[in-house]
PDB file of N, CA and C in Angstrom:
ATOM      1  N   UNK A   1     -22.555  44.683-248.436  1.00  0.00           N
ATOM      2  CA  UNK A   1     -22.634  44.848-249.870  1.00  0.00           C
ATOM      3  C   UNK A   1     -23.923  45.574-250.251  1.00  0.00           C
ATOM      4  N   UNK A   2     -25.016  45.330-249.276  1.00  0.00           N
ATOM      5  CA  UNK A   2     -26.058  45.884-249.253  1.00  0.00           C
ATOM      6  C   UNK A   2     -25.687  47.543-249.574  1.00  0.00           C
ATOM      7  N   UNK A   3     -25.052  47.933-248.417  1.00  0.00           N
ATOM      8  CA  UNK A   3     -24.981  49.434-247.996  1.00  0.00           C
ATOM      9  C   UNK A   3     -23.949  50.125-249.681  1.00  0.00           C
ATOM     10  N   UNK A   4     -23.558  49.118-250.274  1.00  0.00           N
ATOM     11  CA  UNK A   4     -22.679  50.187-250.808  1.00  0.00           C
ATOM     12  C   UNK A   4     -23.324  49.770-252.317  1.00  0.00           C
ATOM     13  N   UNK A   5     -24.782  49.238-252.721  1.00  0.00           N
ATOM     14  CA  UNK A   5     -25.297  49.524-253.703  1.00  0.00           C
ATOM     15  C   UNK A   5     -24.439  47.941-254.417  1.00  0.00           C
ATOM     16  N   UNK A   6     -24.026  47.393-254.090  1.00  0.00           N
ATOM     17  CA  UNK A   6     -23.415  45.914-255.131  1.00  0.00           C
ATOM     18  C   UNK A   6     -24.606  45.079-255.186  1.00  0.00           C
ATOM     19  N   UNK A   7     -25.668  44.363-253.839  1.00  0.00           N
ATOM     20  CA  UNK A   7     -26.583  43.568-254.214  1.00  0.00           C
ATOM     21  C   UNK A   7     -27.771  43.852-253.345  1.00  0.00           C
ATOM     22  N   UNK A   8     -28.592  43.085-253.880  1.00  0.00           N
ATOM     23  CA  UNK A   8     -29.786  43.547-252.752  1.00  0.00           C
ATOM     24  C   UNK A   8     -29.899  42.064-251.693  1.00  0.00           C
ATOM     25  N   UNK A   9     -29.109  41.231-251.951  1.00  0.00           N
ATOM     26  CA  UNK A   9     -28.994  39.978-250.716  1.00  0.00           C
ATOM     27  C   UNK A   9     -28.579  39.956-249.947  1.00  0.00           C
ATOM     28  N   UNK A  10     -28.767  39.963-248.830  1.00  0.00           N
ATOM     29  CA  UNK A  10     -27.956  39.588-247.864  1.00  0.00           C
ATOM     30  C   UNK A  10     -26.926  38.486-247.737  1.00  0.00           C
ATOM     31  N   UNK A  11     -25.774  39.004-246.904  1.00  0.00           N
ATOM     32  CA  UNK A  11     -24.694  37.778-246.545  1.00  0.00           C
ATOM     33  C   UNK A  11     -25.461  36.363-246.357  1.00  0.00           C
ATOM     34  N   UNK A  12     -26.150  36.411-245.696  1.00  0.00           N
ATOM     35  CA  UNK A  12     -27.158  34.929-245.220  1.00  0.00           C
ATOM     36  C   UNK A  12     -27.845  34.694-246.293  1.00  0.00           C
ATOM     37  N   UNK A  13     -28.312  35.216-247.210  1.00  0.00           N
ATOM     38  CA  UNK A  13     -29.524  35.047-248.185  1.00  0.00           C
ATOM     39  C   UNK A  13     -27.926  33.984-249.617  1.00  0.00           C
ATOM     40  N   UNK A  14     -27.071  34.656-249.833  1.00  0.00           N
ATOM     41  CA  UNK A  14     -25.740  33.780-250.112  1.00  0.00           C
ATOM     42  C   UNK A  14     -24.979  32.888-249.561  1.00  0.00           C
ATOM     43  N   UNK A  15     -25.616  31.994-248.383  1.00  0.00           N
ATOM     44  CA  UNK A  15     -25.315  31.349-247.987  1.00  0.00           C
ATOM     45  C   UNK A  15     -23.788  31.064-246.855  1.00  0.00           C
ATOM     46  N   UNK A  16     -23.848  32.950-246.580  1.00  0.00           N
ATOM     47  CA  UNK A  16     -22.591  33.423-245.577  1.00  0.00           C
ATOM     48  C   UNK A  16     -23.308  33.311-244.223  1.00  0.00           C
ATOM     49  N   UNK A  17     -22.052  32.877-243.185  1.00  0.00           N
ATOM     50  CA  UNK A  17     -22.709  33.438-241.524  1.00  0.00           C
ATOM     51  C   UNK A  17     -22.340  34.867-241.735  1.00  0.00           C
ATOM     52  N   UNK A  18     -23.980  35.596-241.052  1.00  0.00           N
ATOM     53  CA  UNK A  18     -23.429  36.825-240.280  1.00  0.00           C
ATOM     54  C   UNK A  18     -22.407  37.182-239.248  1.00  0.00           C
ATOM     55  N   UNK A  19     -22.038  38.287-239.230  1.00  0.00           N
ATOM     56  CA  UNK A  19     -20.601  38.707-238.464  1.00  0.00           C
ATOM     57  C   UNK A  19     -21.350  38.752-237.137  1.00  0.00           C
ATOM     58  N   UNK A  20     -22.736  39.194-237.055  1.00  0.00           N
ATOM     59  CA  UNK A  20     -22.928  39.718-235.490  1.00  0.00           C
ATOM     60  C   UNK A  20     -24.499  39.304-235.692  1.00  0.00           C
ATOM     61  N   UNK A  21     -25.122  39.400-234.634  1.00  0.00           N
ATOM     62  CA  UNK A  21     -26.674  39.294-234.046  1.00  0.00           C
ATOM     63  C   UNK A  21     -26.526  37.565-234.003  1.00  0.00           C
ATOM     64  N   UNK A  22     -27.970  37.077-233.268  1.00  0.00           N
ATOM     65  CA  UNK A  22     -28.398  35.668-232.771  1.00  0.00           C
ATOM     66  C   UNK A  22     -27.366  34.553-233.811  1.00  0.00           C
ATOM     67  N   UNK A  23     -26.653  33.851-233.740  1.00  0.00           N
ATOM     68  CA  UNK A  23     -26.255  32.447-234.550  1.00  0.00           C
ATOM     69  C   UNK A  23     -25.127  33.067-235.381  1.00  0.00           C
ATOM     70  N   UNK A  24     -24.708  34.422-235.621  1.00  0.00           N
ATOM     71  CA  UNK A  24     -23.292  34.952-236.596  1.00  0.00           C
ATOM     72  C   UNK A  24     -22.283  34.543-235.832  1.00  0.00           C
ATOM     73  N   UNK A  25     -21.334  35.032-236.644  1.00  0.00           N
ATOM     74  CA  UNK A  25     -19.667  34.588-236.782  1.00  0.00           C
ATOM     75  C   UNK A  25     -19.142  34.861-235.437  1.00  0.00           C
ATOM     76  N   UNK A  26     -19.369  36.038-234.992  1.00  0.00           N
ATOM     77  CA  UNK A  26     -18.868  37.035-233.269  1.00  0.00           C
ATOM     78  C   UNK A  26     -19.705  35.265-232.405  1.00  0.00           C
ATOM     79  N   UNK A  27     -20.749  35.336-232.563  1.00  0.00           N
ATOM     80  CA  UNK A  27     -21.559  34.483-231.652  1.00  0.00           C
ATOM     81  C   UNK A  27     -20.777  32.586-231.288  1.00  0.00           C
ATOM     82  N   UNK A  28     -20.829  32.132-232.959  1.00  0.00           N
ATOM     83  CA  UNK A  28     -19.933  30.847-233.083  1.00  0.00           C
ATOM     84  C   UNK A  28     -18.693  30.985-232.674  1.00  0.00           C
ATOM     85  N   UNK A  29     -17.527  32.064-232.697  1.00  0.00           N
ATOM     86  CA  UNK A  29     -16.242  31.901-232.394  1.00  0.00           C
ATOM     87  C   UNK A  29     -16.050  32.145-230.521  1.00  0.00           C
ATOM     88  N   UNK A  30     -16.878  33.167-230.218  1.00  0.00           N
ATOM     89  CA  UNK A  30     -16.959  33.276-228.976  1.00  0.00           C
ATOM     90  C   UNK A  30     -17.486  32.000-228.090  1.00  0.00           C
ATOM     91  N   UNK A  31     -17.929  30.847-228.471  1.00  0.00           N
ATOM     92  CA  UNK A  31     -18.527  29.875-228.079  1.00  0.00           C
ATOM     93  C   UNK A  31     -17.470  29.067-228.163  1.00  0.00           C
ATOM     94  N   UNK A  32     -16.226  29.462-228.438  1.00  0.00           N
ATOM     95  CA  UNK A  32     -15.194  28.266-228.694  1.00  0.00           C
ATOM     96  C   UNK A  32     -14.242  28.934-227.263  1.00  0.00           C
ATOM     97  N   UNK A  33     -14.495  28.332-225.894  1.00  0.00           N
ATOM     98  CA  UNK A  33     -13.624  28.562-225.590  1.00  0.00           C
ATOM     99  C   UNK A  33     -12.670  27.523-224.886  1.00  0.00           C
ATOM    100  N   UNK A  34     -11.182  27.708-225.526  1.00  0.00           N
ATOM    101  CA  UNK A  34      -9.968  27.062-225.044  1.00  0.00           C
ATOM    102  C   UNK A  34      -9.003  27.672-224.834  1.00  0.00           C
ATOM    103  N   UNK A  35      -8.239  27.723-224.152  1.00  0.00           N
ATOM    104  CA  UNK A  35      -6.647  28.540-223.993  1.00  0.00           C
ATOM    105  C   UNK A  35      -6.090  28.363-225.179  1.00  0.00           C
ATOM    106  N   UNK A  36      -5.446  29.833-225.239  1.00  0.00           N
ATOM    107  CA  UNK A  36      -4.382  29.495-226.708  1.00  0.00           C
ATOM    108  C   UNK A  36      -5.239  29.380-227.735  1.00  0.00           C
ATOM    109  N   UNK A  37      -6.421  29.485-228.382  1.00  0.00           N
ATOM    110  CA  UNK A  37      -7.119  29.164-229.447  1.00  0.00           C
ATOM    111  C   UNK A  37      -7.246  30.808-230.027  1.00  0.00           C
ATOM    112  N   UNK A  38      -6.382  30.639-231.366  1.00  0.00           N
ATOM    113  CA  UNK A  38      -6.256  31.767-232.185  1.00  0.00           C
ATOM    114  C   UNK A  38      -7.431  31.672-232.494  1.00  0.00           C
ATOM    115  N   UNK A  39      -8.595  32.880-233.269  1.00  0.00           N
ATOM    116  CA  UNK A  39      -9.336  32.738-234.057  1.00  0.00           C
ATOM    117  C   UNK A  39      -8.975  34.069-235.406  1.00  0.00           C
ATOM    118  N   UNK A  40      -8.914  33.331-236.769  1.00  0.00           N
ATOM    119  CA  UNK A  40      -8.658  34.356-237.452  1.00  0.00           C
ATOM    120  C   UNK A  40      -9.578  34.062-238.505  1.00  0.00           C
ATOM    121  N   UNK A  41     -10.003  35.181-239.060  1.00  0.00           N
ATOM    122  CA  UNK A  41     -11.061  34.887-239.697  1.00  0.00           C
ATOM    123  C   UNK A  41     -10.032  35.116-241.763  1.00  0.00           C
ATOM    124  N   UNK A  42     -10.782  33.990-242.190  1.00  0.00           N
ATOM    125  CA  UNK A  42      -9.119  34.352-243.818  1.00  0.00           C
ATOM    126  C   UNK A  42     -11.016  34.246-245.085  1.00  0.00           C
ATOM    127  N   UNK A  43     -10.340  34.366-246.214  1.00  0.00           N
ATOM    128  CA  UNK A  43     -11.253  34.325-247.264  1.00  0.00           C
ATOM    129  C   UNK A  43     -12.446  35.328-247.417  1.00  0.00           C
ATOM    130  N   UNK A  44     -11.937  36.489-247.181  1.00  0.00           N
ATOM    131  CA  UNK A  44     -12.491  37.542-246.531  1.00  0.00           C
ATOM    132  C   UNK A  44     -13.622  38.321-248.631  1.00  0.00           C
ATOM    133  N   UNK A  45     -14.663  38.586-248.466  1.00  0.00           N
ATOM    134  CA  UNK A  45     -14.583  39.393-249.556  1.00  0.00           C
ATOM    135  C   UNK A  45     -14.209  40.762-249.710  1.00  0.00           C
ATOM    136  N   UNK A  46     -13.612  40.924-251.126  1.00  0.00           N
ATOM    137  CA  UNK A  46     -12.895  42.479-250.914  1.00  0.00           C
ATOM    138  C   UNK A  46     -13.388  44.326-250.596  1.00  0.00           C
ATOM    139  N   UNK A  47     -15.229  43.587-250.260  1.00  0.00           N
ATOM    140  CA  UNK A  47     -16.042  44.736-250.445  1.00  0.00           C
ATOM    141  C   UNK A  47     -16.468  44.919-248.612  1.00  0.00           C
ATOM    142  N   UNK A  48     -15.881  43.671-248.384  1.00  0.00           N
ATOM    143  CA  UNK A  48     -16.107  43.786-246.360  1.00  0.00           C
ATOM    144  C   UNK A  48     -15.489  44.518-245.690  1.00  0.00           C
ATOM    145  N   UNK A  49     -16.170  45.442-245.011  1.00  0.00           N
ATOM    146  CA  UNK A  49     -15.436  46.737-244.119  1.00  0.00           C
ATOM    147  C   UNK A  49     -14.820  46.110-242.781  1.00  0.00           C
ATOM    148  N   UNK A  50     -14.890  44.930-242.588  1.00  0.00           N
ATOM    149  CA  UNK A  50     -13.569  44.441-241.691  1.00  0.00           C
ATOM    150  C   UNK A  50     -12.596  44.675-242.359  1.00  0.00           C
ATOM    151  N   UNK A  51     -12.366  44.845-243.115  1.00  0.00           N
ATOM    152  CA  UNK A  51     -11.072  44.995-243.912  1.00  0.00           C
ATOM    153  C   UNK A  51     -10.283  46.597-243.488  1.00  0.00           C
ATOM    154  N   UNK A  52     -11.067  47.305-243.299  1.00  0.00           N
ATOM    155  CA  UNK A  52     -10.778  48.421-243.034  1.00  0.00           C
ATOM    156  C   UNK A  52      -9.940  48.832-241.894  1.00  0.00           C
ATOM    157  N   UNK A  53      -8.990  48.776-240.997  1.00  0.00           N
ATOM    158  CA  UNK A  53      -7.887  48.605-240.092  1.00  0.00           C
ATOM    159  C   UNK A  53      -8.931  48.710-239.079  1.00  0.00           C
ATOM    160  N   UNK A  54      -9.232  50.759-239.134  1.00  0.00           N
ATOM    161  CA  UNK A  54      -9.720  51.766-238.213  1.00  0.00           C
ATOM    162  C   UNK A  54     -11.095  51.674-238.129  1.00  0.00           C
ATOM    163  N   UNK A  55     -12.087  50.613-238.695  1.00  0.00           N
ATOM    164  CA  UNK A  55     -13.361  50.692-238.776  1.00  0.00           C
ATOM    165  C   UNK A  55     -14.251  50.276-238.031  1.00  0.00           C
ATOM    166  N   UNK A  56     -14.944  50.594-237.416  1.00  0.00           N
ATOM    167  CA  UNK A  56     -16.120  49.934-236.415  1.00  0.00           C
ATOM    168  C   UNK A  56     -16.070  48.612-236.658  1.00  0.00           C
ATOM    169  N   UNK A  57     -16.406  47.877-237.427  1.00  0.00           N
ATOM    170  CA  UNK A  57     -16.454  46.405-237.385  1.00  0.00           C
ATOM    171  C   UNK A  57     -15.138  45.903-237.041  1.00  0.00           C
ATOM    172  N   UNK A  58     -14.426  46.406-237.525  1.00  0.00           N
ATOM    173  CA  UNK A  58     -12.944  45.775-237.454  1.00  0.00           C
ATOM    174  C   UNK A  58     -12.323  45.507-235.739  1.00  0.00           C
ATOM    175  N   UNK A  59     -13.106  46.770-235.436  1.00  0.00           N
ATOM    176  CA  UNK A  59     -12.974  47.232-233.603  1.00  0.00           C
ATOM    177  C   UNK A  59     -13.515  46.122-232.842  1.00  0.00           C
ATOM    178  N   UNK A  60     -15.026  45.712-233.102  1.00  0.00           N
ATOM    179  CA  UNK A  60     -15.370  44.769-232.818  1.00  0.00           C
ATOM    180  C   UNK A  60     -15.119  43.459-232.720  1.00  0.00           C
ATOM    181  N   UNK A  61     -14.538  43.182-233.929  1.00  0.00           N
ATOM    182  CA  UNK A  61     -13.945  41.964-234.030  1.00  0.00           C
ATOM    183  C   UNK A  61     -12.866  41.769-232.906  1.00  0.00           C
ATOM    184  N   UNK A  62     -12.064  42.881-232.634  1.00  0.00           N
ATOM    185  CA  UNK A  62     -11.047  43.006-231.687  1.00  0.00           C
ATOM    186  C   UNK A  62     -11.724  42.587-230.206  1.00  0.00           C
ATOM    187  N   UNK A  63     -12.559  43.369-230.136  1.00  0.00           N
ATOM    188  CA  UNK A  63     -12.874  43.242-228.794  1.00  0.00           C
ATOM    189  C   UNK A  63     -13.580  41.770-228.531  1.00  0.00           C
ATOM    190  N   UNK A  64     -13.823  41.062-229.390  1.00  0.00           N
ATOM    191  CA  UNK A  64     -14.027  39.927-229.081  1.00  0.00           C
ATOM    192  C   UNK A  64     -12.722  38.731-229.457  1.00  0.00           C
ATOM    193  N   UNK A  65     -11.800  39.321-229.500  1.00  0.00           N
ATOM    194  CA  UNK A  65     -10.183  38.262-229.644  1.00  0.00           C
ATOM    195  C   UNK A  65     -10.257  38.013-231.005  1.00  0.00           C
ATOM    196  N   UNK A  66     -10.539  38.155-232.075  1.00  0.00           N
ATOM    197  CA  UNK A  66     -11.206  37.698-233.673  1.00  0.00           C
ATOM    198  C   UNK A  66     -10.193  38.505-234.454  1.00  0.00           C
ATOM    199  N   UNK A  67      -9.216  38.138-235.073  1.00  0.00           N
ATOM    200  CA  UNK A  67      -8.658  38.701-236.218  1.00  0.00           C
ATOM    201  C   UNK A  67      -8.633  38.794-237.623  1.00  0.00           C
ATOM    202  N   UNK A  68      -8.094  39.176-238.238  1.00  0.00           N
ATOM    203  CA  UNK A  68      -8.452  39.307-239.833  1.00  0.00           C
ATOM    204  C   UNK A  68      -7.042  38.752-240.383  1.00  0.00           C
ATOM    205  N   UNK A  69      -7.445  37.809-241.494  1.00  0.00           N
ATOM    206  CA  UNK A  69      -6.463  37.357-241.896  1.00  0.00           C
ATOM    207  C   UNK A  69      -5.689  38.636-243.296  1.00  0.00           C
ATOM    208  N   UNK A  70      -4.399  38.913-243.277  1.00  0.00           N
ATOM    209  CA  UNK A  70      -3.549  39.480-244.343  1.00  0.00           C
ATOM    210  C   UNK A  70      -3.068  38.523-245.192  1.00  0.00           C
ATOM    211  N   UNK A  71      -2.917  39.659-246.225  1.00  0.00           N
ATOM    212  CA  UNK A  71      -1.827  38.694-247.097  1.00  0.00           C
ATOM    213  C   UNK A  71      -0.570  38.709-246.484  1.00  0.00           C
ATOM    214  N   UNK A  72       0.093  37.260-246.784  1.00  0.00           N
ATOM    215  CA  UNK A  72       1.306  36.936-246.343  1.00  0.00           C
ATOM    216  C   UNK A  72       1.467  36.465-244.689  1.00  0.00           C
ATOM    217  N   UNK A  73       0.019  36.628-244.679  1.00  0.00           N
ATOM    218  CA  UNK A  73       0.687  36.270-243.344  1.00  0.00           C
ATOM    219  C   UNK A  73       0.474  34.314-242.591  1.00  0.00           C
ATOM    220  N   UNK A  74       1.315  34.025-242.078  1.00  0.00           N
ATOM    221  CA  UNK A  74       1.794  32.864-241.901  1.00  0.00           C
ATOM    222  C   UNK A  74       0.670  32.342-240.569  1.00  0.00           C
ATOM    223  N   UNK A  75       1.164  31.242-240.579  1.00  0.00           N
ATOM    224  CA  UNK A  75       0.721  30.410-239.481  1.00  0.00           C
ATOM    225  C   UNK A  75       1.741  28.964-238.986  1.00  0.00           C
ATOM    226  N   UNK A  76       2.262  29.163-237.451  1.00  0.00           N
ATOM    227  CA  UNK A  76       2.802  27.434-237.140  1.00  0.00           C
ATOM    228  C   UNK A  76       1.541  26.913-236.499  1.00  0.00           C
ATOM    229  N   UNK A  77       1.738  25.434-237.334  1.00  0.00           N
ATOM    230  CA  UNK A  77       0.771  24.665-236.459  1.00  0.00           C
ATOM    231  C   UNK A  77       2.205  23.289-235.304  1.00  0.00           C
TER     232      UNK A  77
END
């Protein structure tokens, strides 16, 4: 939100985990490991470039098993 001129706070300074570096989101989900354990990340804000299909972050998230939640999309528990 920084980069695109909306605030001058940081995700952390609002009381968000970061996506990446020491203690973020990449770091906590990768620390979960079990077979079969989806991780999808939902409640996304609409100004986050994970959102973006084709975007560097979005890539990342991939390469660490981490998905993005859509609308409509379901879940069985």
């Amino acid at each position: 939100m920084i980069r695109l001129g909306l605030t001058k706070k940081t995700g952390r300074d609002m009381g968000h985990l970061a996506q990446s570096g020491p203690g973020g989101m990449i770091d906590v989900l990768d620390s979960i490991d079990r077979a079969g354990v989806r991780k999808v990340l939902i409640h996304i804000n609409n100004t986050n470039p994970i959102l973006v299909e084709d975007g560097p972050e979005r890539r990342i998230l991939s390469e660490h098993g981490i998905e993005v939640a859509h609308d409509g999309m379901t879940f069985e528990l």
